[in-house]
N, C-alpha and C. Protein backbone atom coordinates (compact mmCIF):
# COMPACT_ATOMS: atom_id res chain seq x y z
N UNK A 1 111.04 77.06 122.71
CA UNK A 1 111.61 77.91 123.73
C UNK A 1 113.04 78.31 123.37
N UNK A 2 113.50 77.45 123.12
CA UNK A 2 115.12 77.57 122.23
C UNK A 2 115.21 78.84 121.64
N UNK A 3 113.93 78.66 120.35
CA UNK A 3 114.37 79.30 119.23
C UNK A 3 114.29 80.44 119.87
N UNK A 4 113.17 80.65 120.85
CA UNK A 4 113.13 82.35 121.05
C UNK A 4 114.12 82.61 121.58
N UNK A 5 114.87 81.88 122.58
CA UNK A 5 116.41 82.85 122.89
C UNK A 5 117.13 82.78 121.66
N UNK A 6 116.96 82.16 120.70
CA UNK A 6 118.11 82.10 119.92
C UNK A 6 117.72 83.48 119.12
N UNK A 7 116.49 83.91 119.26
CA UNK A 7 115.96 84.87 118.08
C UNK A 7 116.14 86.03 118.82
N UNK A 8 116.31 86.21 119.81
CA UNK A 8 116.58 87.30 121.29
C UNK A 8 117.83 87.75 121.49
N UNK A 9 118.99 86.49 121.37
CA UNK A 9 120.07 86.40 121.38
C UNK A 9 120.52 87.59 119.64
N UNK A 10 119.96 87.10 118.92
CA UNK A 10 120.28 88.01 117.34
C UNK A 10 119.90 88.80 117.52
N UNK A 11 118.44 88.91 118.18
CA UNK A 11 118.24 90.74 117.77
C UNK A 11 118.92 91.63 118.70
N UNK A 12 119.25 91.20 119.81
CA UNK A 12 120.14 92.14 120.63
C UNK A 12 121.91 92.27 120.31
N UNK A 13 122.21 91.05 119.73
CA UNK A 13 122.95 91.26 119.18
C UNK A 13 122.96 92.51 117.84
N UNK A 14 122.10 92.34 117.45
CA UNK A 14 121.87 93.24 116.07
C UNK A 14 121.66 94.86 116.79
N UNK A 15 121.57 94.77 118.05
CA UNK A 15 121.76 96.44 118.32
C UNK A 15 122.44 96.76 119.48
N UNK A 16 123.03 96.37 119.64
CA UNK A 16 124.25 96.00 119.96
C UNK A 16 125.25 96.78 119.06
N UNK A 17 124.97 95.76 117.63
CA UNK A 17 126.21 96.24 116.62
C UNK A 17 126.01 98.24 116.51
N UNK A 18 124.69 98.03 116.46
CA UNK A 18 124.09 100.06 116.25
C UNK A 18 124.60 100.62 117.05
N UNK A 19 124.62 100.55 118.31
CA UNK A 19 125.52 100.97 119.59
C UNK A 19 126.61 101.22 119.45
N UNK A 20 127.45 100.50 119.13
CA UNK A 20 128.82 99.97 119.10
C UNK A 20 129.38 100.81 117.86
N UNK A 21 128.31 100.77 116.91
CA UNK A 21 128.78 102.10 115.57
C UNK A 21 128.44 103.51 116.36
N UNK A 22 127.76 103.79 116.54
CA UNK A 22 127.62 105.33 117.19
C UNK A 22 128.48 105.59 117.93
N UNK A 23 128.97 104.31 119.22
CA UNK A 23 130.12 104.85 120.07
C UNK A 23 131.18 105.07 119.13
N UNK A 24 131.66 104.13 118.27
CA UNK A 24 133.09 104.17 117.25
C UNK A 24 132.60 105.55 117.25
N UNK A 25 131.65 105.94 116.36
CA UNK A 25 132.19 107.20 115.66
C UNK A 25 131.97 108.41 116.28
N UNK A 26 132.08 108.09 117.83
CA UNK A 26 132.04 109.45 118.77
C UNK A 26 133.78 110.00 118.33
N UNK A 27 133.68 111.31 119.28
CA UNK A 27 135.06 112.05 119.88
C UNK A 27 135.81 111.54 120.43
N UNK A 28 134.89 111.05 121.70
CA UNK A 28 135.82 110.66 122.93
C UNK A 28 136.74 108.97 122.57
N UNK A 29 137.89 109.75 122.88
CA UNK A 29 138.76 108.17 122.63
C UNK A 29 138.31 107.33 123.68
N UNK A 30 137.72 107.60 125.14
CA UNK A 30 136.59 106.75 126.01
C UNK A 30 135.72 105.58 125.59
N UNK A 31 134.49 106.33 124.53
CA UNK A 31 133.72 105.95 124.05
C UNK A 31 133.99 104.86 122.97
N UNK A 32 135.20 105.43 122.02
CA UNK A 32 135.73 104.26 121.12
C UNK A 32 136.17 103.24 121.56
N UNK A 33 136.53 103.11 122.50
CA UNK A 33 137.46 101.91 123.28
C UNK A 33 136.01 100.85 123.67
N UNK A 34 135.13 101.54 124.07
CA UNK A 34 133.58 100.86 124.25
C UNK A 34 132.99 100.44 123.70
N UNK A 35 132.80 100.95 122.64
CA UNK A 35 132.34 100.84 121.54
C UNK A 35 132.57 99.51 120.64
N UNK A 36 134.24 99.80 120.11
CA UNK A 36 134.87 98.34 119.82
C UNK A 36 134.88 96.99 120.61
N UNK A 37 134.40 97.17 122.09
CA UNK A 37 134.29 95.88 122.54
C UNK A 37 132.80 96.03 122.65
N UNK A 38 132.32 96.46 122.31
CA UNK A 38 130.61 96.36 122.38
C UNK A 38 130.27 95.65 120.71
N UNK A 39 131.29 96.33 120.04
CA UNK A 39 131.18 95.44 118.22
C UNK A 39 131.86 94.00 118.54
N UNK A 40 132.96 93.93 119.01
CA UNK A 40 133.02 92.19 119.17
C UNK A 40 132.28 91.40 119.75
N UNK A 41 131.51 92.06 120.90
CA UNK A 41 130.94 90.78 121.66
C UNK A 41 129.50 90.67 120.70
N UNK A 42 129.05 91.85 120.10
CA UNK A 42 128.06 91.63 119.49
C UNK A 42 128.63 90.58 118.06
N UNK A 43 129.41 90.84 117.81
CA UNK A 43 129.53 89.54 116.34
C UNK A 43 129.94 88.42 117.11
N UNK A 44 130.19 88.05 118.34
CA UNK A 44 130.51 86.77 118.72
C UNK A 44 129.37 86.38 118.99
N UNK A 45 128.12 87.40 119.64
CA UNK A 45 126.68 87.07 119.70
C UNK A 45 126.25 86.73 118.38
N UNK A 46 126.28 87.03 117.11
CA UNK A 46 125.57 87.08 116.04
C UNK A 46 126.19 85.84 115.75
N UNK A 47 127.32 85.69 115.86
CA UNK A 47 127.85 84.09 114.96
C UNK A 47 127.15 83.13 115.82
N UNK A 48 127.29 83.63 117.50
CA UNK A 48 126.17 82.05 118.28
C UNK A 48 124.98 82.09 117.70
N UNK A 49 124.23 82.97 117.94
CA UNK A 49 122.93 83.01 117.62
C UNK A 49 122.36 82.23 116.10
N UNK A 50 123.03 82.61 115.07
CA UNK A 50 123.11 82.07 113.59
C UNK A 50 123.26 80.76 113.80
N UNK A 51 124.19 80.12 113.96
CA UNK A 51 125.01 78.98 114.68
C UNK A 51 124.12 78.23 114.85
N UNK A 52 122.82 78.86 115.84
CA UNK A 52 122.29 77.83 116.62
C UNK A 52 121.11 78.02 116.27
N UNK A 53 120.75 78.78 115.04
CA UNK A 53 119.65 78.81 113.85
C UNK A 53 119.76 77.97 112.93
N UNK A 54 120.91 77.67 112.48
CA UNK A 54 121.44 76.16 111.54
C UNK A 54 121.45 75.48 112.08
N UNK A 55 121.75 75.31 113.86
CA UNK A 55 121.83 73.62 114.10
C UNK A 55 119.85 73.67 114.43
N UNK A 56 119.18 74.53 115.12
CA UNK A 56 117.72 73.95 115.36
C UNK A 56 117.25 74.07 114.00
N UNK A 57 117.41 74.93 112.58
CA UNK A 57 116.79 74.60 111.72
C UNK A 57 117.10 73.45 111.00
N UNK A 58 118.36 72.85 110.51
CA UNK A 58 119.09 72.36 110.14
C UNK A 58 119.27 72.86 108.25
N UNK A 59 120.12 73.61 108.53
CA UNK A 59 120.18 74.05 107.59
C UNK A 59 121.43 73.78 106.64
């Protein structure tokens, strides 16, 4: 049960990051400002998620 949030947790993280590039490379200085906090929270998601793929796999 873990793993699947943990595997849920990455892949949304992982588009997330896609999001977060399309907003960057809009016009609107709006959108960039969104964008860049939509890219951090997604790599703070990707480092938990990983994280907690090494501690249940033990890797």
């Amino acid at each position: 049960m873990i793993s699947i949030l943990v595997g849920l947790l990455s892949f949304v993280s992982l588009i997330g990051l896609l999001v977060g590039f399309i907003l960057v490379l809009s016009k609107k200085e709006q959108s960039k400002k969104d964008g860049m906090q939509i890219l951090q929270y997604s790599v703070i998601g990707l480092i938990i998620g990983f994280g907690a793929c090494a501690v249940l796999f033990k890797w």
